[in-house]
N, C-alpha and C. Protein backbone atom coordinates (compact mmCIF):
# COMPACT_ATOMS: atom_id res chain seq x y z
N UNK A 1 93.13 73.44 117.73
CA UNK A 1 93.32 74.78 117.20
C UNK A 1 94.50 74.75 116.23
N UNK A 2 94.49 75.41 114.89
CA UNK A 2 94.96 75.42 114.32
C UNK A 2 96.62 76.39 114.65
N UNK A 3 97.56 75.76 113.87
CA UNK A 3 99.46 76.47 114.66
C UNK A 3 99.43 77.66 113.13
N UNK A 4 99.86 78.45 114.10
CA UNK A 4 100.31 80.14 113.19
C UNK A 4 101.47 79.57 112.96
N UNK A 5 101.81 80.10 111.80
CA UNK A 5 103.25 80.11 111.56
C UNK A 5 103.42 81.74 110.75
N UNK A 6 104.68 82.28 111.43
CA UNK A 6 104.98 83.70 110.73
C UNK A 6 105.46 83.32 109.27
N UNK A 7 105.41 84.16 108.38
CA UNK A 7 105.99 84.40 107.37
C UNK A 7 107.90 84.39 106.96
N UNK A 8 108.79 83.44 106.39
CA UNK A 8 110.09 83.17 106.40
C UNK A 8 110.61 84.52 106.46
N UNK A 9 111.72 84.27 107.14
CA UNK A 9 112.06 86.17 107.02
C UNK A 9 112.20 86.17 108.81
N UNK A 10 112.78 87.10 109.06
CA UNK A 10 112.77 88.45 110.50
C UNK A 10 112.18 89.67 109.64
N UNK A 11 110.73 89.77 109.53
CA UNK A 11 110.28 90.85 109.19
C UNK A 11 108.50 91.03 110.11
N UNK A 12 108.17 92.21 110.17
CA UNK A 12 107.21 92.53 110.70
C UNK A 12 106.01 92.78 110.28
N UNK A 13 105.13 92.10 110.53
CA UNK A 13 103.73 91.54 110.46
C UNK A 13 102.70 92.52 110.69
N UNK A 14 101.65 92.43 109.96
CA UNK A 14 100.21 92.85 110.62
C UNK A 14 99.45 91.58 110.41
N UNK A 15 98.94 91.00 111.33
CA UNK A 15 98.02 89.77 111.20
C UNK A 15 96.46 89.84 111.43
N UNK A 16 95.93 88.98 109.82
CA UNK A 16 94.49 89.75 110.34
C UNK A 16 93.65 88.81 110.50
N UNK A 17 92.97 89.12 112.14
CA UNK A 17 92.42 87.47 112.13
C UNK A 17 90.69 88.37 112.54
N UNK A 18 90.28 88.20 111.02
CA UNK A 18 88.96 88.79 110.81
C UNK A 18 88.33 87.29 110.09
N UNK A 19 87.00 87.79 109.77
CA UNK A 19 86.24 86.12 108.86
C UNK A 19 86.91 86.72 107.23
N UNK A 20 87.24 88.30 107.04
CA UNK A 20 87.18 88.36 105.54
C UNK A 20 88.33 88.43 105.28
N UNK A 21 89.32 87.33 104.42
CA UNK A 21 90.28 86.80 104.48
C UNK A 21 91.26 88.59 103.61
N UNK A 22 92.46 88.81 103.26
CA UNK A 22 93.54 89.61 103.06
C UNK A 22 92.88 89.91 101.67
N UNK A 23 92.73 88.77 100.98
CA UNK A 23 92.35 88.84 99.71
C UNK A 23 91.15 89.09 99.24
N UNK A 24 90.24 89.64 100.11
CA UNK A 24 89.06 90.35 99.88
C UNK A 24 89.11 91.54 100.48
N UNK A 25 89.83 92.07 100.76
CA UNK A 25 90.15 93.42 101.35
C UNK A 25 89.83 94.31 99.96
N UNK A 26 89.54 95.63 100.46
CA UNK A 26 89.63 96.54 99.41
C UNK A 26 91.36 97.46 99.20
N UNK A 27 91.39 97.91 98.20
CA UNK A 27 92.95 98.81 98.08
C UNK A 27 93.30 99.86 99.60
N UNK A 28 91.90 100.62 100.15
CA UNK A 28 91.89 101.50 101.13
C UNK A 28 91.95 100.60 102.43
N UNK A 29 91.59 99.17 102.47
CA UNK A 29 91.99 98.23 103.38
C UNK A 29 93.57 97.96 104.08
N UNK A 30 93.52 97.65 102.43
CA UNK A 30 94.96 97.04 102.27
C UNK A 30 96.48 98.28 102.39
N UNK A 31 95.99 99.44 102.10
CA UNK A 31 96.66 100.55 102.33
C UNK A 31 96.67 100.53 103.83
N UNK A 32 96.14 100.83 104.08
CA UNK A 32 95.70 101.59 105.63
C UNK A 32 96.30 100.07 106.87
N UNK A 33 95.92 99.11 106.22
CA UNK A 33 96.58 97.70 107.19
C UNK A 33 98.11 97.83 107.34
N UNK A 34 98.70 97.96 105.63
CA UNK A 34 100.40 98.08 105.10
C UNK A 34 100.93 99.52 106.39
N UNK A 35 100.15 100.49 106.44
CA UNK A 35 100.84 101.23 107.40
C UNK A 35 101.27 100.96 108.82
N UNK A 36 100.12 100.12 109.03
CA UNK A 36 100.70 99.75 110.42
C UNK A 36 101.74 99.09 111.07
N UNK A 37 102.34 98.77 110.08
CA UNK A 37 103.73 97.93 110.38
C UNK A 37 105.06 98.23 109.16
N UNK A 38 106.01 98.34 110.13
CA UNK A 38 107.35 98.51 109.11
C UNK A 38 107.63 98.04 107.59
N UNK A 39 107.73 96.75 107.79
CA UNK A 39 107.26 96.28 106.59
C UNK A 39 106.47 96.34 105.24
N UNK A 40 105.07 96.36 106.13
CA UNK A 40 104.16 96.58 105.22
C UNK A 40 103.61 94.86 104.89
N UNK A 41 104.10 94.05 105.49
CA UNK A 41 103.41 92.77 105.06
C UNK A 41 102.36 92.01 105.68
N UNK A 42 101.77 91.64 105.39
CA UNK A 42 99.85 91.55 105.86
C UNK A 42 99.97 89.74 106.02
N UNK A 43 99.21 89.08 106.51
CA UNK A 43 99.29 87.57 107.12
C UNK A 43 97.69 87.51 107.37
N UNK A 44 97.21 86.27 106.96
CA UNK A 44 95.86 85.74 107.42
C UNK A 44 96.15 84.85 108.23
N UNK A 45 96.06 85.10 109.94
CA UNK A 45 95.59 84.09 110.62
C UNK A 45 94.72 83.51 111.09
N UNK A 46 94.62 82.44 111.42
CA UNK A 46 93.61 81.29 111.66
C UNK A 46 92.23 82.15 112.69
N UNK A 47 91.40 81.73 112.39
CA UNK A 47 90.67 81.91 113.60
C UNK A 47 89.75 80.42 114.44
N UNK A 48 89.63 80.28 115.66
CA UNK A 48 89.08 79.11 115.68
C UNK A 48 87.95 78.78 115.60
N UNK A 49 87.41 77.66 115.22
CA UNK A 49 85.38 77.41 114.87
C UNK A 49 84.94 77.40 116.86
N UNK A 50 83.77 78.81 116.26
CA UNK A 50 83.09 78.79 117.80
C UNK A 50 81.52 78.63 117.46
N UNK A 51 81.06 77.78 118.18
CA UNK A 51 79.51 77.36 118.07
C UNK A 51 78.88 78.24 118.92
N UNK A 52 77.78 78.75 118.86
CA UNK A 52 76.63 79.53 119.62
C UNK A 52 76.77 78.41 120.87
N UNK A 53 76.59 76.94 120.60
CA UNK A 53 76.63 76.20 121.92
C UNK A 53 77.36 76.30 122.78
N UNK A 54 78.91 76.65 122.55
CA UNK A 54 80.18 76.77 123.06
C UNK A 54 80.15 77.76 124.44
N UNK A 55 80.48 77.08 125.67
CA UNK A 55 80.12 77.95 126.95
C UNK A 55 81.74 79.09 126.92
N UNK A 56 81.38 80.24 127.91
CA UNK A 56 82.15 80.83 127.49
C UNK A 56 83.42 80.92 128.22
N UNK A 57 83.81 80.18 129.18
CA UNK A 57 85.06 79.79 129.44
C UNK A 57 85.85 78.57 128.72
N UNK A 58 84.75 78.36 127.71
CA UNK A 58 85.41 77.35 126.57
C UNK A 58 86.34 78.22 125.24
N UNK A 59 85.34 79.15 125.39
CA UNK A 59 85.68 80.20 124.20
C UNK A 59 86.60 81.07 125.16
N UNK A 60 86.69 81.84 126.03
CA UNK A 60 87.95 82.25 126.65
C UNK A 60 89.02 81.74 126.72
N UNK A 61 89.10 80.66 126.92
CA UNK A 61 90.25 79.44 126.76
C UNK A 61 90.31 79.53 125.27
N UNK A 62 90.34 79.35 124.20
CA UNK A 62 90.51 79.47 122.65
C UNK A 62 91.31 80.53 122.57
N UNK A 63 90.54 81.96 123.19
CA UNK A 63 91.26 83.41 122.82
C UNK A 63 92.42 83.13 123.82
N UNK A 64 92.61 82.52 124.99
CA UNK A 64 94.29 82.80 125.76
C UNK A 64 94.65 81.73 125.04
N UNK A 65 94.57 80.47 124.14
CA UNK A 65 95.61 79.79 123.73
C UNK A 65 96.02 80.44 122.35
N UNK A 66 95.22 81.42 121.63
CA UNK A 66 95.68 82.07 120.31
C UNK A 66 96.39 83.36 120.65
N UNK A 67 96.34 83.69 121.88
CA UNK A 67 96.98 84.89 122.34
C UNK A 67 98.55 84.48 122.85
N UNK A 68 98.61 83.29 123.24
CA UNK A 68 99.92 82.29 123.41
C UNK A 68 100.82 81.98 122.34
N UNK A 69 100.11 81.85 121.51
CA UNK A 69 100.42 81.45 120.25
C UNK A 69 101.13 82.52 119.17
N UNK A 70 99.99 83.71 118.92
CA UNK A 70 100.42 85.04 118.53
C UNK A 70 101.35 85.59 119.14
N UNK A 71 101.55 85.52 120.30
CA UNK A 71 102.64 86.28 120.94
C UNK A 71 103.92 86.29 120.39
N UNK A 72 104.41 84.29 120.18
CA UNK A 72 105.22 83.95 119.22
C UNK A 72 106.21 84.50 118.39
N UNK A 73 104.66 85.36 117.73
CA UNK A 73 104.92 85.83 116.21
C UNK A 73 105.53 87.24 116.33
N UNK A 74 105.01 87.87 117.30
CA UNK A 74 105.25 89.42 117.55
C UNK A 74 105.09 90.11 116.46
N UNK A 75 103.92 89.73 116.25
CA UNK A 75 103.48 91.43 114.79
C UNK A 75 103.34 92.88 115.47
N UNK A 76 103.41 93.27 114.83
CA UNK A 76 103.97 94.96 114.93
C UNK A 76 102.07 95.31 115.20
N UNK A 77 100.82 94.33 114.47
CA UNK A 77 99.88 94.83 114.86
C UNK A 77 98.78 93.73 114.51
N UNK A 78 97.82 93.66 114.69
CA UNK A 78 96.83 92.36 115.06
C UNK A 78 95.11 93.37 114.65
N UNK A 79 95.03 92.93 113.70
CA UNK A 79 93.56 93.35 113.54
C UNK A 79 91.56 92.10 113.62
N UNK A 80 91.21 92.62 114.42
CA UNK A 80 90.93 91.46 114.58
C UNK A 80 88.72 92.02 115.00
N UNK A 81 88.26 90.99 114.83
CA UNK A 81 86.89 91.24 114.61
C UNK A 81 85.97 89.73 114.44
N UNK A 82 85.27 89.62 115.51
CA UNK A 82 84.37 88.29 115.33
C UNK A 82 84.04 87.85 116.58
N UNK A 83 84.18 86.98 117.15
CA UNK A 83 82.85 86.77 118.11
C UNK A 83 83.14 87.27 119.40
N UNK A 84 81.98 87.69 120.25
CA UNK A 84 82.31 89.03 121.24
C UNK A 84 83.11 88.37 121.99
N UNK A 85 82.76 87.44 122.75
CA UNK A 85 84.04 86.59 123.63
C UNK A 85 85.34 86.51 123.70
N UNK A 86 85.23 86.12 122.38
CA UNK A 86 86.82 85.52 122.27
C UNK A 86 87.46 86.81 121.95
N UNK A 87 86.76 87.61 120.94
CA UNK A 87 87.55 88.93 120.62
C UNK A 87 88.04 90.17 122.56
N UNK A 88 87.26 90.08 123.14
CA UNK A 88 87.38 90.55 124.13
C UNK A 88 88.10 90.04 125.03
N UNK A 89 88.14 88.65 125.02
CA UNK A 89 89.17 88.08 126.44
C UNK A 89 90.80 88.06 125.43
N UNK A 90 91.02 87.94 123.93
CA UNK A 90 92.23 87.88 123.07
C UNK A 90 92.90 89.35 123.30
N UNK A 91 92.14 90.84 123.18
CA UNK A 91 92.71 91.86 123.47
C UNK A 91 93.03 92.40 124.76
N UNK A 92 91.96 91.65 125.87
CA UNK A 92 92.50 92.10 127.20
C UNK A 92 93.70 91.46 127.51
N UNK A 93 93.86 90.25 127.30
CA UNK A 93 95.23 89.24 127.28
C UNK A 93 96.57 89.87 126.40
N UNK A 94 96.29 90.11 125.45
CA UNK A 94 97.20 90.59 124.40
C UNK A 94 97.55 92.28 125.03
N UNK A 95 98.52 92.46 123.60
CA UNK A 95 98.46 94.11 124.07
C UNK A 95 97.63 94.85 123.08
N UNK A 96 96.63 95.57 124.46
CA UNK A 96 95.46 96.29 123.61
C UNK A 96 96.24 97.21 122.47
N UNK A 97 97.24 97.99 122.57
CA UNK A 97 98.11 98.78 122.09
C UNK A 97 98.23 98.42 120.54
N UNK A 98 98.55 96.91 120.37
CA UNK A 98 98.75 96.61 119.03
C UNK A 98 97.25 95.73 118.18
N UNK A 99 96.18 96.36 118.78
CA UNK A 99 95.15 95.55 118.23
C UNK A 99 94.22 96.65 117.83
N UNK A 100 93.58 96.30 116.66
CA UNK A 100 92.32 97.26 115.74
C UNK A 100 91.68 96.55 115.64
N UNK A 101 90.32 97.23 115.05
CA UNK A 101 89.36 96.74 114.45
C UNK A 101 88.75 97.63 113.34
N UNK A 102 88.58 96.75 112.44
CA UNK A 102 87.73 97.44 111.03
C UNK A 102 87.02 97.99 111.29
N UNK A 103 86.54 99.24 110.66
CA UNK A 103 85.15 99.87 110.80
C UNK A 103 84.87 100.23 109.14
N UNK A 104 83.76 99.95 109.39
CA UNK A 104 82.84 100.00 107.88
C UNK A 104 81.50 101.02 107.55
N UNK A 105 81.08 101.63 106.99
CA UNK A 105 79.96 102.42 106.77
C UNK A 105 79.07 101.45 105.50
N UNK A 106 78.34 101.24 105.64
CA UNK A 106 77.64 100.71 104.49
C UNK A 106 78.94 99.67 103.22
N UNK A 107 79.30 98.70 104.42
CA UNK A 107 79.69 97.95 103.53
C UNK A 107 81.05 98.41 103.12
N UNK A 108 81.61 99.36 103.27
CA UNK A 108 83.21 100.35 102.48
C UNK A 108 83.55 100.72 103.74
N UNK A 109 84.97 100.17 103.63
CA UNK A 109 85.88 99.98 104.61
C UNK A 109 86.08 101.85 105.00
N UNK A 110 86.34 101.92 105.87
CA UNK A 110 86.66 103.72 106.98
C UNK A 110 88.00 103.46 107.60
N UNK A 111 88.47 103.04 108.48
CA UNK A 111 89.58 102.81 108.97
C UNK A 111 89.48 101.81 109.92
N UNK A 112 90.88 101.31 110.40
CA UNK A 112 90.92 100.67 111.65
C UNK A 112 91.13 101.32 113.01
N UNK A 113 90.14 100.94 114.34
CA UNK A 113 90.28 101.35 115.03
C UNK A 113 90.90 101.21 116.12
N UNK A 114 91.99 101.58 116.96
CA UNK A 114 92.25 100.72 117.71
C UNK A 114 91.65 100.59 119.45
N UNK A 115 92.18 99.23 119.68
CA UNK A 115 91.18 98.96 120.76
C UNK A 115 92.03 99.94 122.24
């Protein structure tokens, strides 16, 4: 599994560990992400490769070692979206409090929701 590293600085994070990287975000994305944290500074983190084959205490184990890992970092907020497993055992582990998820209508970003 790939190592997070925060951004140089003591400053506060939103980390977005979605498949559609920071830089394909739209302006109403990227607005609405910048609020959630003091700062205002946005981070692409890693996510790890999960195979359909992959049993799911293999993939539970992935989400508590990236939830180990993130903790680390202490972002102010964690947006996050992709495979049901891992996304579900990473927010019950984590704090649900600081975690969203995108919501989209036909493709155009709506807001983040949180979990």
């Amino acid at each position: 599994m790939a190592e997070i590293s925060k951004p140089k600085g003591d400053i506060n994070v939103v980390l977005n560990m979605t498949e559609l990287s920071i830089a394909q975000w739209s302006n109403a994305q990227l607005d609405a992400a910048r609020k959630l944290c003091t700062d205002g500074v946005l981070h692409d983190g890693p996510l790890p490769t999960i195979f359909p084959t992959d049993a799911s205490i293999k993939v539970r184990d992935m989400a508590w070692q990236m939830a180990e890992q993130i903790e680390k970092l202490k972002p102010e907020a964690i947006i996050i979206q992709g495979e049901p497993v891992f996304v579900a055992t990473f927010v019950n582990d984590y704090c649900t409090s600081q975690c969203y998820s995108p919501c989209y209508i036909d493709d155009k970003f709506v807001q983040f929701r949180r979990f």
